[in-house]
C-alpha atoms as a PDB file:
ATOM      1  CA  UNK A   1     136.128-108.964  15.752  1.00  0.00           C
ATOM      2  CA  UNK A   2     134.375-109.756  19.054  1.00  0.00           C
ATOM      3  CA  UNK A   3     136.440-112.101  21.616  1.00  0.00           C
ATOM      4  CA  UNK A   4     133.146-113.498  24.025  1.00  0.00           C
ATOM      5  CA  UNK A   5     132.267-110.752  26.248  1.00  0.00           C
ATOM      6  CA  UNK A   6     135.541-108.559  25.539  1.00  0.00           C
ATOM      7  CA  UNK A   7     134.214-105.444  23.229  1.00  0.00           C
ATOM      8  CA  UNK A   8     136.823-102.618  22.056  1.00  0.00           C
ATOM      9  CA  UNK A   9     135.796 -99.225  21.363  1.00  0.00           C
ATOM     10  CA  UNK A  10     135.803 -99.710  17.555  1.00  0.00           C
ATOM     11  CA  UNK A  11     133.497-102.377  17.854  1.00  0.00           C
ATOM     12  CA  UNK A  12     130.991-100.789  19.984  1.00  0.00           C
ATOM     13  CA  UNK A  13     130.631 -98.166  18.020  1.00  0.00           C
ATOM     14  CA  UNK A  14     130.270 -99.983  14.664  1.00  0.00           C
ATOM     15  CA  UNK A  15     127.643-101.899  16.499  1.00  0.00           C
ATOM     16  CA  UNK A  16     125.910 -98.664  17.567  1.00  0.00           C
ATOM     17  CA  UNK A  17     125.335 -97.394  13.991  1.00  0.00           C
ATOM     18  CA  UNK A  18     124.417-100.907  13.228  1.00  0.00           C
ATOM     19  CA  UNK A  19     121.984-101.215  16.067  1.00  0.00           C
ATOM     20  CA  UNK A  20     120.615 -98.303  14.347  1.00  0.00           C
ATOM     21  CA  UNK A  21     119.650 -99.713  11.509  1.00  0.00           C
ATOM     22  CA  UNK A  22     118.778-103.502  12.516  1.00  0.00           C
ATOM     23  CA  UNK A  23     118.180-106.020  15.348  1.00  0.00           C
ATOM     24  CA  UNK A  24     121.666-107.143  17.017  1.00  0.00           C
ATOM     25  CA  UNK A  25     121.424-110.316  19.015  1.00  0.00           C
ATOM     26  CA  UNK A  26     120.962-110.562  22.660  1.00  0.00           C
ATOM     27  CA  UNK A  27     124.736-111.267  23.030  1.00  0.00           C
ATOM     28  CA  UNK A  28     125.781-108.417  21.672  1.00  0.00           C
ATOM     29  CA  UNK A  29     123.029-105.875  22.918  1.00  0.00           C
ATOM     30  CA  UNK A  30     124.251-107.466  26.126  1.00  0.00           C
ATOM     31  CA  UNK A  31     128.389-106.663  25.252  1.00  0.00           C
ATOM     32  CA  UNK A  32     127.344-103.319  24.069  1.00  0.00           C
ATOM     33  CA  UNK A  33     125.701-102.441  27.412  1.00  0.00           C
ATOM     34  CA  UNK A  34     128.521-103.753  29.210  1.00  0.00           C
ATOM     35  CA  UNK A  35     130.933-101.992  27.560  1.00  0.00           C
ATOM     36  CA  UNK A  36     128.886 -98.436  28.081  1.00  0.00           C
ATOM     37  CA  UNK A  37     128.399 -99.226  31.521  1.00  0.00           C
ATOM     38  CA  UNK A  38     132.693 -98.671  31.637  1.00  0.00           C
ATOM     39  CA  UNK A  39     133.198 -96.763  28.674  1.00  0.00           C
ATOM     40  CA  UNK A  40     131.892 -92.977  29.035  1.00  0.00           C
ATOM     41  CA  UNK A  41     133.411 -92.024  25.169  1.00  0.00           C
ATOM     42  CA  UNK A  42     131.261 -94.882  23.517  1.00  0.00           C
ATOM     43  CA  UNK A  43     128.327 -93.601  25.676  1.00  0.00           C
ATOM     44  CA  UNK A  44     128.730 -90.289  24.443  1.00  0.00           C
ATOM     45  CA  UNK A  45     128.671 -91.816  21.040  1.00  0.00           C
ATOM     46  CA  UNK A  46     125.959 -93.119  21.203  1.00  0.00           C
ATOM     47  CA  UNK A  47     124.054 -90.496  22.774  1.00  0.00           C
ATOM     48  CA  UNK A  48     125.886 -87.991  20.271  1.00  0.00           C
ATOM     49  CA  UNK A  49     124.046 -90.671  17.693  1.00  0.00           C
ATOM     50  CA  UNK A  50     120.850 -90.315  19.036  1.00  0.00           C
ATOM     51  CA  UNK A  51     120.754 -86.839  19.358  1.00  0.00           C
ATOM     52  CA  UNK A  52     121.995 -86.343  15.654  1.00  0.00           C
ATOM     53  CA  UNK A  53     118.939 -89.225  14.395  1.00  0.00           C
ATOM     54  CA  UNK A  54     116.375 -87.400  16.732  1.00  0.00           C
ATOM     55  CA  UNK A  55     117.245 -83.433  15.140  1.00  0.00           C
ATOM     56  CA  UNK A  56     117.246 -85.128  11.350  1.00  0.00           C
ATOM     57  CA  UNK A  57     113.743 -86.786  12.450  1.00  0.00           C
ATOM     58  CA  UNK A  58     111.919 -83.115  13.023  1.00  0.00           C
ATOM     59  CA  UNK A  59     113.787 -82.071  11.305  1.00  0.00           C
ATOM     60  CA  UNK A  60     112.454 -84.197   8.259  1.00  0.00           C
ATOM     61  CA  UNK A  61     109.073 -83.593   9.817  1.00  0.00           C
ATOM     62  CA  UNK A  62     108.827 -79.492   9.919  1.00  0.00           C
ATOM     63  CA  UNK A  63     109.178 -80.338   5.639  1.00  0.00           C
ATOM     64  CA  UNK A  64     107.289 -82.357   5.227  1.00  0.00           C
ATOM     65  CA  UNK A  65     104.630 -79.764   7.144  1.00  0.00           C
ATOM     66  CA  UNK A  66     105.929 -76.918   5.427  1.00  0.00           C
ATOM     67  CA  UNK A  67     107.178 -77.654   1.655  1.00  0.00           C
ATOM     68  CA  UNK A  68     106.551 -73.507   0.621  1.00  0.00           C
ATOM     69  CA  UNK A  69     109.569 -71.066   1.728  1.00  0.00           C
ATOM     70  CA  UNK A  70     108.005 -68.360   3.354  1.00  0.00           C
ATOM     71  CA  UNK A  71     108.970 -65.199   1.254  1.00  0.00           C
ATOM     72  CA  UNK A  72     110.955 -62.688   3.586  1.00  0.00           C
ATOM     73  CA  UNK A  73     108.590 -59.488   4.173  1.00  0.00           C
ATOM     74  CA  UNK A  74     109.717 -56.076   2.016  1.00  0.00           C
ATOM     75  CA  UNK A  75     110.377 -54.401   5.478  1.00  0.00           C
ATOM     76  CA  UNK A  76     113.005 -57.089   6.692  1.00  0.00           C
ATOM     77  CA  UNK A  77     114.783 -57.073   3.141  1.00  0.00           C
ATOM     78  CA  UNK A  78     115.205 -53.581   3.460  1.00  0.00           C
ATOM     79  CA  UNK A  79     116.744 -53.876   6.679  1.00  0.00           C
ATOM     80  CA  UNK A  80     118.997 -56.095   5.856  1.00  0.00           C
ATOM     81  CA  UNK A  81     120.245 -54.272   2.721  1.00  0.00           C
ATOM     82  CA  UNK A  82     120.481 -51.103   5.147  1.00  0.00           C
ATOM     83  CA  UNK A  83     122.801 -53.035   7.231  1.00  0.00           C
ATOM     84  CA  UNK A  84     124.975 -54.712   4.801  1.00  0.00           C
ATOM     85  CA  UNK A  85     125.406 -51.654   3.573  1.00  0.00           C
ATOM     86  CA  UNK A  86     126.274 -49.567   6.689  1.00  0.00           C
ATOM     87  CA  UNK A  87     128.693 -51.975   7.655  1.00  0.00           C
ATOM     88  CA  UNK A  88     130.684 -51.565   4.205  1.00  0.00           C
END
């Protein structure tokens, strides 16, 4: 998988998701950076990663705040109908 210090791009980002989810060792924290330091696609990864974990986080927290649906007022359902049907 891993030759010393010589990470491919399939690697890195199976470590990513795994660094995700558990400690990696120094020497590969260490590989990984190196490799992102060269590698702008596994940076974006990982950044794409991050981004995705970070929206599903509030995203799990606005629920968890607000576990009724709000019931659409009369006046916007009726405007909606009036449009769906004017566009027929």
């Amino acid at each position: 998988m891993i030759n010393h210090w010589t990470f491919r791009c399939k690697d890195v980002s199976d470590l990513i998701s795994r660094s995700m989810d558990e400690k990696l060792s120094l020497r590969i924290r260490m590989g990984i950076k190196f490799h992102l330091m060269m590698c702008h696609l596994c940076l974006n990864y990982k950044n794409q990663l991050n981004l995705i974990r970070k929206a599903i986080v509030k995203l799990d927290d606005s629920k968890s705040m607000d576990n009724e649906i709000t019931p659409l007022p009369d006046q916007a359902r009726q405007k909606i109908k009036n449009h769906l049907k004017n566009s027929e």
